[in-house]
N, C-alpha and C. Protein backbone atom coordinates (compact mmCIF):
# COMPACT_ATOMS: atom_id res chain seq x y z
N UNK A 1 21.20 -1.00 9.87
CA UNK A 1 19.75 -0.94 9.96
C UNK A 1 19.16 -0.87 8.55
N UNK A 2 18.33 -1.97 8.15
CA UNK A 2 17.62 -1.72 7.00
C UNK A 2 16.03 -0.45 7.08
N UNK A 3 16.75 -0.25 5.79
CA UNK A 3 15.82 0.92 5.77
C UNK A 3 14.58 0.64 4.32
N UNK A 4 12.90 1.05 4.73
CA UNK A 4 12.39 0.51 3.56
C UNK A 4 10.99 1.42 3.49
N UNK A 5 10.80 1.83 2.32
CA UNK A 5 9.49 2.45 1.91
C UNK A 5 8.81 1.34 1.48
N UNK A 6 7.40 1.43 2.27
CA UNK A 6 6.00 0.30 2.27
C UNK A 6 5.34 1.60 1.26
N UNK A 7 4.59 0.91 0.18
CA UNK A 7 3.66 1.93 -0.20
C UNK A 7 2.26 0.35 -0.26
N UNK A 8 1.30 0.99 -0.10
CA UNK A 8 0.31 0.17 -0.18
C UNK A 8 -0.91 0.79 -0.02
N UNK A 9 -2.17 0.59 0.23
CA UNK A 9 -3.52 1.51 0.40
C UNK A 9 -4.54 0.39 0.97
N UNK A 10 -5.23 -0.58 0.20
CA UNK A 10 -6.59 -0.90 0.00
C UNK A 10 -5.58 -2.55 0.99
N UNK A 11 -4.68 -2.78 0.57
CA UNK A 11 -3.98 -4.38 0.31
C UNK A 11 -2.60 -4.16 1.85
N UNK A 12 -2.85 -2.92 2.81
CA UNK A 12 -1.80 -2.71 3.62
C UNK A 12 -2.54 -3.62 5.05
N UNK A 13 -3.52 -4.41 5.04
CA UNK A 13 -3.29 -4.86 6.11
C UNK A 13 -3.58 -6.80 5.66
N UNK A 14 -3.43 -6.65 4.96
CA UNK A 14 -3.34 -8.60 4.23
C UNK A 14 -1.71 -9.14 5.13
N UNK A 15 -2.21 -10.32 5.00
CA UNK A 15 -0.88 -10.87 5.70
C UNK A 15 0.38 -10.94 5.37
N UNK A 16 0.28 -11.07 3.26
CA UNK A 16 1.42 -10.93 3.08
C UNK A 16 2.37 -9.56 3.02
N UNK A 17 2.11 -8.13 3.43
CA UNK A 17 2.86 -7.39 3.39
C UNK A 17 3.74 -7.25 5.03
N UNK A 18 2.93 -8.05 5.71
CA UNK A 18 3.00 -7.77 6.98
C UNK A 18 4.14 -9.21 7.23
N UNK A 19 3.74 -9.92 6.46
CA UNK A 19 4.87 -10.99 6.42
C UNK A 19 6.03 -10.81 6.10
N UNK A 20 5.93 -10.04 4.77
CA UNK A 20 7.16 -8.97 4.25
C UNK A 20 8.43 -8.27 5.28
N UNK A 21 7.47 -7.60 6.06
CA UNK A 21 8.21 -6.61 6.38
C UNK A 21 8.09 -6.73 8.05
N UNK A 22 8.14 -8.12 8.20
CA UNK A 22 8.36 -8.53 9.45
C UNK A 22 9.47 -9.65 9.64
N UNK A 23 9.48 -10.31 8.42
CA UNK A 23 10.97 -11.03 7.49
C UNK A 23 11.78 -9.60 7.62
N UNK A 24 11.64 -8.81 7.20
CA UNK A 24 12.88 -7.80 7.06
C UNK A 24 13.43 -7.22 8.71
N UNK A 25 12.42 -6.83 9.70
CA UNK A 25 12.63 -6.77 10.61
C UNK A 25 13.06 -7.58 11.52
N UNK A 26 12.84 -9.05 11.53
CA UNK A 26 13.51 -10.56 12.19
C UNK A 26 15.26 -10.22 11.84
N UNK A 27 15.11 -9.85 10.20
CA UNK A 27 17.01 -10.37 10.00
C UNK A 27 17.26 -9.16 10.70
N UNK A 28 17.22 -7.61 10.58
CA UNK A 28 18.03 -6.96 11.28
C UNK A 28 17.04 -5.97 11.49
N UNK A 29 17.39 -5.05 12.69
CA UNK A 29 16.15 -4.05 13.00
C UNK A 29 16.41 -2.90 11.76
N UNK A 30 15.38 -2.69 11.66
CA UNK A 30 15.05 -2.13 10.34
C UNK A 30 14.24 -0.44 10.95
N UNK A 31 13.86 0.15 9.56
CA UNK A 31 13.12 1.47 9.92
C UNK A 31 12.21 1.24 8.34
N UNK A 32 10.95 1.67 8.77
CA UNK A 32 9.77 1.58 7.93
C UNK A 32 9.38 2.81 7.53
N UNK A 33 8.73 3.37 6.43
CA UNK A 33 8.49 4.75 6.20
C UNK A 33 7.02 4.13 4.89
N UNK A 34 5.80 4.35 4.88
CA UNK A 34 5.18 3.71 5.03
C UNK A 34 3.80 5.05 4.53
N UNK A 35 3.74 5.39 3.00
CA UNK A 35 3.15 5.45 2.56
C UNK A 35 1.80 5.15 2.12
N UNK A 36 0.77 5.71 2.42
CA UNK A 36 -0.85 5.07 2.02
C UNK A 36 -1.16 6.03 0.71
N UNK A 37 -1.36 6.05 -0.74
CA UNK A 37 -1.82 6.76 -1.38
C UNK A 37 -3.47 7.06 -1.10
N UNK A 38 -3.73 8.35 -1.25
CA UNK A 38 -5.09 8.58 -0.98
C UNK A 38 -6.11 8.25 -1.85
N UNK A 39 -6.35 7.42 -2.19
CA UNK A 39 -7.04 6.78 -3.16
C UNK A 39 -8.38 7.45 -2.93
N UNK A 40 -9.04 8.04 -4.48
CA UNK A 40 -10.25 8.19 -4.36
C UNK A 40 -11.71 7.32 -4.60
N UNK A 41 -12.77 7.40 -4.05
CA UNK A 41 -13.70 6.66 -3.38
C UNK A 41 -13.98 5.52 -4.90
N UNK A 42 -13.94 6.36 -5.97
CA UNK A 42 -14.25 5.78 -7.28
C UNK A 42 -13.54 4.53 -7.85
N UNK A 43 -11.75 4.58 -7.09
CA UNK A 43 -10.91 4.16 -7.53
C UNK A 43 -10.63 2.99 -6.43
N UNK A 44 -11.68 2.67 -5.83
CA UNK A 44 -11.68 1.67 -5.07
C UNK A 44 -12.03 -0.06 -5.85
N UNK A 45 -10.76 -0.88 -5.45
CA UNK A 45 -11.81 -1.99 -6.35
C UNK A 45 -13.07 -2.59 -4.97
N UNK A 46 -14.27 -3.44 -5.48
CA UNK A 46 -15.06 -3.57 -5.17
C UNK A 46 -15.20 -5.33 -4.52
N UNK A 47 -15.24 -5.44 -3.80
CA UNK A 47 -15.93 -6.92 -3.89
C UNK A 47 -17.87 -7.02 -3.58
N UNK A 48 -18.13 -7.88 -4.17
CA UNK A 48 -19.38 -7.91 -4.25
C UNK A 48 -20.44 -8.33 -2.95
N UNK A 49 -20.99 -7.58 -2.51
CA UNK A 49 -21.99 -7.70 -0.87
C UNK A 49 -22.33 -9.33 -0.82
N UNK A 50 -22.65 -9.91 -1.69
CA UNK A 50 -22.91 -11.58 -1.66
C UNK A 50 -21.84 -12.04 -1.30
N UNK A 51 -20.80 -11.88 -1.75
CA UNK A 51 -20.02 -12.41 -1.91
C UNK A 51 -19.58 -13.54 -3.15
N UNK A 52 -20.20 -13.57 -3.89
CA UNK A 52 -20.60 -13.92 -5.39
C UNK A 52 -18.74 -13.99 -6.25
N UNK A 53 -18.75 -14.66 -7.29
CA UNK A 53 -17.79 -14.55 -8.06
C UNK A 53 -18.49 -13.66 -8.74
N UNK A 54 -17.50 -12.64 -9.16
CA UNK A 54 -17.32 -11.64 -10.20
C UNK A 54 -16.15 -11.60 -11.40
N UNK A 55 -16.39 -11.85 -12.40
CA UNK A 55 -15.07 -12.18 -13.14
C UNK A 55 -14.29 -11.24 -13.71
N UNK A 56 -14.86 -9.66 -13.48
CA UNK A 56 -13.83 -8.96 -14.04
C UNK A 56 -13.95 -7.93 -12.53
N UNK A 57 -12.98 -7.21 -12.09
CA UNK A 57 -13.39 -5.71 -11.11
C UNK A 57 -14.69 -5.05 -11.13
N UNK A 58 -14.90 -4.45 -10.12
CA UNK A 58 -15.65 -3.77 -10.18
C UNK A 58 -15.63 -2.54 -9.06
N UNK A 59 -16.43 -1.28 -9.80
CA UNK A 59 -16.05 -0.36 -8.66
C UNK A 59 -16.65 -0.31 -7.38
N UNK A 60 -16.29 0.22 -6.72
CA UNK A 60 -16.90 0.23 -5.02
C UNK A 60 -18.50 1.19 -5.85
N UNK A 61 -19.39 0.60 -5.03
CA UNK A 61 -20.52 1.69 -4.78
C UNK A 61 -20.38 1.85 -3.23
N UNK A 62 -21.90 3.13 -3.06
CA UNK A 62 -22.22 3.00 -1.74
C UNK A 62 -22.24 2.10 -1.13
N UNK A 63 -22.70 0.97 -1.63
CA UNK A 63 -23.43 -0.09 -0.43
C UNK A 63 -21.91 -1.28 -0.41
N UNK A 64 -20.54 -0.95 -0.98
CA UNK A 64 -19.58 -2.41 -0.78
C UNK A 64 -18.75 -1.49 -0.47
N UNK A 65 -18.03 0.14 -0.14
CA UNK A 65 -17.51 0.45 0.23
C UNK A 65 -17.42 1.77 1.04
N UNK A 66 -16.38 2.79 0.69
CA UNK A 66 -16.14 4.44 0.96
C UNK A 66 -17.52 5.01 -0.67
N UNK A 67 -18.08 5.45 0.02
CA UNK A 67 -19.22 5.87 -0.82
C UNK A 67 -18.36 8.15 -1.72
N UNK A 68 -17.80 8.45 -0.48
CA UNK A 68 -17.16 9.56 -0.56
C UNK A 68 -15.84 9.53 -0.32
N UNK A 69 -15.19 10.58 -1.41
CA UNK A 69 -13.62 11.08 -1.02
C UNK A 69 -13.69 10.39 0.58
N UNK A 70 -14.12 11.36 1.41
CA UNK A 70 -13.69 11.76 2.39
C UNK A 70 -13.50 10.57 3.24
N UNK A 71 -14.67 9.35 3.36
CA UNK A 71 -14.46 8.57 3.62
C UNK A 71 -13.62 7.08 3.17
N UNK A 72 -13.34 7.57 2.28
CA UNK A 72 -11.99 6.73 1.51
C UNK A 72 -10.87 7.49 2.22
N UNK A 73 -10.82 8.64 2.54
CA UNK A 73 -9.13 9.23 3.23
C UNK A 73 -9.58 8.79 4.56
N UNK A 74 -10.75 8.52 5.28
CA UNK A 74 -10.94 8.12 6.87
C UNK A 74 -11.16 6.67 6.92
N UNK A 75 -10.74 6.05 5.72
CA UNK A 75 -10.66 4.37 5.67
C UNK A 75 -8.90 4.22 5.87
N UNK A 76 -8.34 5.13 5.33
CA UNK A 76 -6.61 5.01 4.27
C UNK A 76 -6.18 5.56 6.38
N UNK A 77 -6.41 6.93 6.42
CA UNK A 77 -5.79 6.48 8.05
C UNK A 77 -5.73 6.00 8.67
N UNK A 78 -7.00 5.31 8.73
CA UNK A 78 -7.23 3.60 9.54
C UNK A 78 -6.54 2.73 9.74
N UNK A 79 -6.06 2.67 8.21
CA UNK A 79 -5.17 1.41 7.63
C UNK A 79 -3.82 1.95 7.94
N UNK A 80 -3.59 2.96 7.73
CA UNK A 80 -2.27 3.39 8.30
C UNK A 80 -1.58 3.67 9.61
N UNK A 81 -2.51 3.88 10.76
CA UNK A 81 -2.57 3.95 11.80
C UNK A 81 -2.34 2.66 12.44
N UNK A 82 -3.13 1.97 12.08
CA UNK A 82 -3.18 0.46 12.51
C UNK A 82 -1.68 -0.60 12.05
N UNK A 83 -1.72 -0.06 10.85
CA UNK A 83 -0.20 -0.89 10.69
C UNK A 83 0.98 -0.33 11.27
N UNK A 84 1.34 1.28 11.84
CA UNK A 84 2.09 1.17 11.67
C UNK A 84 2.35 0.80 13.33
N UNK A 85 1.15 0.76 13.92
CA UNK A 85 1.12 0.21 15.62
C UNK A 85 1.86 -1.18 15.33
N UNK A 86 1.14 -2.07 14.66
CA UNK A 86 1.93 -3.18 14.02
C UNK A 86 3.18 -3.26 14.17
N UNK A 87 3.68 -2.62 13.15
CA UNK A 87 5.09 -2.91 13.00
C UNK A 87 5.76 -1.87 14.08
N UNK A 88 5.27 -1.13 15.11
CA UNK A 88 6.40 -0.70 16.02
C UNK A 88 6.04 -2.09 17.41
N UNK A 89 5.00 -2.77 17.30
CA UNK A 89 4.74 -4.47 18.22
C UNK A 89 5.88 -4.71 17.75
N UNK A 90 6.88 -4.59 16.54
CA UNK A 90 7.58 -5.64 16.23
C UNK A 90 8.93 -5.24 16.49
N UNK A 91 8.75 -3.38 17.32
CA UNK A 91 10.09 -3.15 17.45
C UNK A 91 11.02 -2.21 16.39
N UNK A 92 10.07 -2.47 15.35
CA UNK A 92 10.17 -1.64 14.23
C UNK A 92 10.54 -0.04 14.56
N UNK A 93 11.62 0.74 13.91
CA UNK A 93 10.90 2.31 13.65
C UNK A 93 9.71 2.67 12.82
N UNK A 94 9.07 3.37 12.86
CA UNK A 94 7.83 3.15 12.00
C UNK A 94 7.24 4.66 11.82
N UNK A 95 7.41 4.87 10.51
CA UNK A 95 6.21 6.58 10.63
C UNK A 95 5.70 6.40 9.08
N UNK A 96 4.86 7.40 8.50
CA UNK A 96 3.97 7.05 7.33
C UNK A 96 3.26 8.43 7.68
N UNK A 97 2.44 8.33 6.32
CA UNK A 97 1.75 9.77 5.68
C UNK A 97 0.64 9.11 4.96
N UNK A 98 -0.32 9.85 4.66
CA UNK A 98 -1.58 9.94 3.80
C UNK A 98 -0.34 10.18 2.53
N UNK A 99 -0.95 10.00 0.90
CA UNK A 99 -0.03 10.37 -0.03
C UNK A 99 -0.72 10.99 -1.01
N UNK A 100 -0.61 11.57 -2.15
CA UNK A 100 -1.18 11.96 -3.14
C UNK A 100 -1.94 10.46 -3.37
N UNK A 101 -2.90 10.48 -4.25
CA UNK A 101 -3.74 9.73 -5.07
C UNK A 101 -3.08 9.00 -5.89
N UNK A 102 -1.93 9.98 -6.80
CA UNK A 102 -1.05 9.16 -7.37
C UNK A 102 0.06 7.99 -7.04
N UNK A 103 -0.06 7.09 -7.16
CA UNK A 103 1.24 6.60 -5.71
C UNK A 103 2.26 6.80 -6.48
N UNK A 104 2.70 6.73 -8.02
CA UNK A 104 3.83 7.46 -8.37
C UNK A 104 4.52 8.93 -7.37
N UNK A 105 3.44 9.98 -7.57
CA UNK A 105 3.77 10.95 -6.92
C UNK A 105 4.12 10.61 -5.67
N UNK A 106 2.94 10.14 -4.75
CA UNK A 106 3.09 10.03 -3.48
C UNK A 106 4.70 9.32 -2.82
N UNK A 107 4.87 8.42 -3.79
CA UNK A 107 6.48 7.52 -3.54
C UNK A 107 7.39 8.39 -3.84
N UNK A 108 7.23 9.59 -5.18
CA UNK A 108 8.49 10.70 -5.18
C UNK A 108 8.57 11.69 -4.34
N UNK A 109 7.63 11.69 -3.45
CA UNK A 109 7.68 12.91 -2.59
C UNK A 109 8.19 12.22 -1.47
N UNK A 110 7.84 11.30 -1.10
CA UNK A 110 8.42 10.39 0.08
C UNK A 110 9.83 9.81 0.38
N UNK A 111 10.51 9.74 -1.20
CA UNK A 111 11.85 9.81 -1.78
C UNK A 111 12.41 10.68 -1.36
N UNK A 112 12.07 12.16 -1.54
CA UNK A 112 12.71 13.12 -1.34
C UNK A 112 13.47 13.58 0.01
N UNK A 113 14.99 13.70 0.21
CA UNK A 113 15.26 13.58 1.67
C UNK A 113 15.33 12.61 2.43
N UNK A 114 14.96 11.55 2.25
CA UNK A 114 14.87 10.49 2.38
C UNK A 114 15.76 9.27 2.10
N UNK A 115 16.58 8.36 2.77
CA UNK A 115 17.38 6.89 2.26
C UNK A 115 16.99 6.21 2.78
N UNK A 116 16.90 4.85 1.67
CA UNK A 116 16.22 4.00 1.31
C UNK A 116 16.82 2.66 1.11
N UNK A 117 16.82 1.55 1.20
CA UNK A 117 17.48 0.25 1.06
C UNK A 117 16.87 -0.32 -0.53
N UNK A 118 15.17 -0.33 -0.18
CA UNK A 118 14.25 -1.24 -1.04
C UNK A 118 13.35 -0.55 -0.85
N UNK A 119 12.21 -0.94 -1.62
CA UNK A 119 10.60 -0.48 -1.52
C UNK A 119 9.96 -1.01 -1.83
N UNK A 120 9.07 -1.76 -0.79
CA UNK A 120 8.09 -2.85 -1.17
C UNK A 120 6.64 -2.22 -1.14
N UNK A 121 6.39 -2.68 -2.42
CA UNK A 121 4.43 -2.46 -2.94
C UNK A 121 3.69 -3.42 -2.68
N UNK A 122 2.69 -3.14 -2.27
CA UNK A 122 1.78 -4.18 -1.97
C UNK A 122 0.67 -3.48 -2.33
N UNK A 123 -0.21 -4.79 -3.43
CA UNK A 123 -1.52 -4.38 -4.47
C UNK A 123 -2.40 -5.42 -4.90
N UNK A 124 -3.42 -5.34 -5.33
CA UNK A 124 -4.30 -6.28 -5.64
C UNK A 124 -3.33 -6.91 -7.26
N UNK A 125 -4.04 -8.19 -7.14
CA UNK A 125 -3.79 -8.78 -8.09
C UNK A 125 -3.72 -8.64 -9.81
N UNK A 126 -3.64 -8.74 -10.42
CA UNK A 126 -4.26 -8.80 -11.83
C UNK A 126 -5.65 -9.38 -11.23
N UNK A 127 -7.23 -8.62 -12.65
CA UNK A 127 -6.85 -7.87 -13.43
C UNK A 127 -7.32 -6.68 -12.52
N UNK A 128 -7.60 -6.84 -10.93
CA UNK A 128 -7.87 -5.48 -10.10
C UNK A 128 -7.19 -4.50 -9.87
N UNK A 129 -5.92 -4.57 -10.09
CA UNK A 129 -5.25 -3.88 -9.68
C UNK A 129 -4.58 -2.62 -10.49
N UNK A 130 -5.27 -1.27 -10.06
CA UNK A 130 -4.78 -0.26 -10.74
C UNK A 130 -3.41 -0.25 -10.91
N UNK A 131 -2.89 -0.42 -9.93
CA UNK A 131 -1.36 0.23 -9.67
C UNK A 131 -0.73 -0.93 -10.92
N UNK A 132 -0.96 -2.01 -11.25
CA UNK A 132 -0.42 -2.42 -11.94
C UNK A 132 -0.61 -2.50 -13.77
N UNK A 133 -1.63 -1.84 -13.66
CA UNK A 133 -2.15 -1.45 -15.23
C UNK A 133 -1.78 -0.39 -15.30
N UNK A 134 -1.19 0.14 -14.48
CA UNK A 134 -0.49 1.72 -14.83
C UNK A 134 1.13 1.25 -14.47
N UNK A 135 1.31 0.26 -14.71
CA UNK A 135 2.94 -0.09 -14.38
C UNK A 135 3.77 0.58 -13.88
N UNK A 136 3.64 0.89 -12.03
CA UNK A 136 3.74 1.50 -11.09
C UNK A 136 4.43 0.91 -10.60
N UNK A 137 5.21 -0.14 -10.12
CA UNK A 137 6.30 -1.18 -9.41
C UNK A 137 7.64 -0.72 -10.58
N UNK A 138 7.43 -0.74 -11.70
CA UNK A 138 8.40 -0.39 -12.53
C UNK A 138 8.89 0.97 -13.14
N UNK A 139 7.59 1.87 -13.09
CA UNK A 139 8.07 2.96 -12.69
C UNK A 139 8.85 3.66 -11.65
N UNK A 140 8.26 3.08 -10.55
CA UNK A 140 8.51 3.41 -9.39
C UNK A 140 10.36 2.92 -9.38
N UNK A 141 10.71 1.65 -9.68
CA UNK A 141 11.95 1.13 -9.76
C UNK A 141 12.74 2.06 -11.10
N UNK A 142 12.12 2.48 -11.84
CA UNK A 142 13.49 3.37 -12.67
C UNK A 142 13.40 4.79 -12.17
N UNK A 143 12.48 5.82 -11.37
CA UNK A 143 12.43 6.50 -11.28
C UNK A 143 13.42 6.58 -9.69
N UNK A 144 13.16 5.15 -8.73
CA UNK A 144 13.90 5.50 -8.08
C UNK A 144 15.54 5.10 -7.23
N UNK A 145 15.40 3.78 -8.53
CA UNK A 145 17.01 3.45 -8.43
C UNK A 145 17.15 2.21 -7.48
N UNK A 146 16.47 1.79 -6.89
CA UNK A 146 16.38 0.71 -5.73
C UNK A 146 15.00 -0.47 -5.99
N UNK A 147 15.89 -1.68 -5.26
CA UNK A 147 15.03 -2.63 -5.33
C UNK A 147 13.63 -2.68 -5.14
N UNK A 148 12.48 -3.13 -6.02
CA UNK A 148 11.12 -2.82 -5.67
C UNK A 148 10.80 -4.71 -6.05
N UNK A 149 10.31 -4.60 -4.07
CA UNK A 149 9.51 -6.13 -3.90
C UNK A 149 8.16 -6.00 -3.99
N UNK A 150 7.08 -6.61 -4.84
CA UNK A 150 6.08 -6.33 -4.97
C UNK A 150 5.12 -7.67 -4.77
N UNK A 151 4.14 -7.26 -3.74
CA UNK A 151 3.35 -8.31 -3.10
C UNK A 151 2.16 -8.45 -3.46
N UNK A 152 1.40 -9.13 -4.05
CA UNK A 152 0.44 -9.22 -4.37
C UNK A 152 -0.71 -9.81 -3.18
N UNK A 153 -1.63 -9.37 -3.22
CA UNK A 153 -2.72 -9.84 -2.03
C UNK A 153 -3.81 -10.81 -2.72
N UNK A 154 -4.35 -11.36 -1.44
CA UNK A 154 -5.32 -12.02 -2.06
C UNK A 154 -6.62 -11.07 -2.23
N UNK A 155 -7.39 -11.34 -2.94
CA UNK A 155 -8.66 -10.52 -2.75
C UNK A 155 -9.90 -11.32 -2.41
């Protein structure tokens, strides 16, 4: 049985993570463990209410996203709830947690006690994407010894 930590937040219900880790579940039944970092409301990237090109990020306000913490952690259960119904449609084992803010942290605590095959990230692109200006796929891979597949979404 393959075994795999999903970490993802804003980018966990795009097609390609779900493509991911439904490829992994086709070759052999697998078990999912399935991390959402709690991202705060600030640290949201933004797309614009027009829908307009924007050429660099921008942050969420009130009016394009989670205006509060709180409703950024009652967006992140959403998303986590919903996928992981998903992937048990697929037969999957499937369980997951809210995580620290940090997804470094949140992935070492999730480590802990825990075996693991791989760990696939899924994140916004360059140049939106926090997790990757804080070189978090590669941290994450020396800190935790195993393959890290990293998916980029569309935005």
């Amino acid at each position: 049985m393959g075994r795999y930590l999903v970490m993802a937040n804003q980018t966990l219900e795009g097609q390609g993570i779900f493509a991911e880790v439904r490829k992994r579940q086709e070759k052999e039944p697998s078990s999912f463990y399935v991390v959402v970092p709690n991202t705060r409301a600030v640290d949201y990237y933004g797309v614009p209410a027009a829908g307009g090109h924007v050429p660099m990020p921008t942050l969420i306000t009130a009016s394009s996203g989670p205006a509060t913490n709180e409703e950024a952690t009652a967006e992140a259960r959403g998303r986590l709830g919903r996928f992981l119904a998903r992937l048990r449609e697929l037969g999957a084992q499937a369980e997951g947690e809210l995580g620290d803010p940090d997804p470094l942290k949140a992935a070492v605590k999730a480590l802990t006690g825990r075996q693991f095959d791989e760990i696939i990230v899924s994140t916004l692109p360059q140049p939106a994407s926090r997790w990757l200006r804080m070189n978090f796929p590669r941290e994450l891979q020396q800190q935790a010894r195993l393959p890290v597949t990293v998916i980029l979404a569309r935005t």
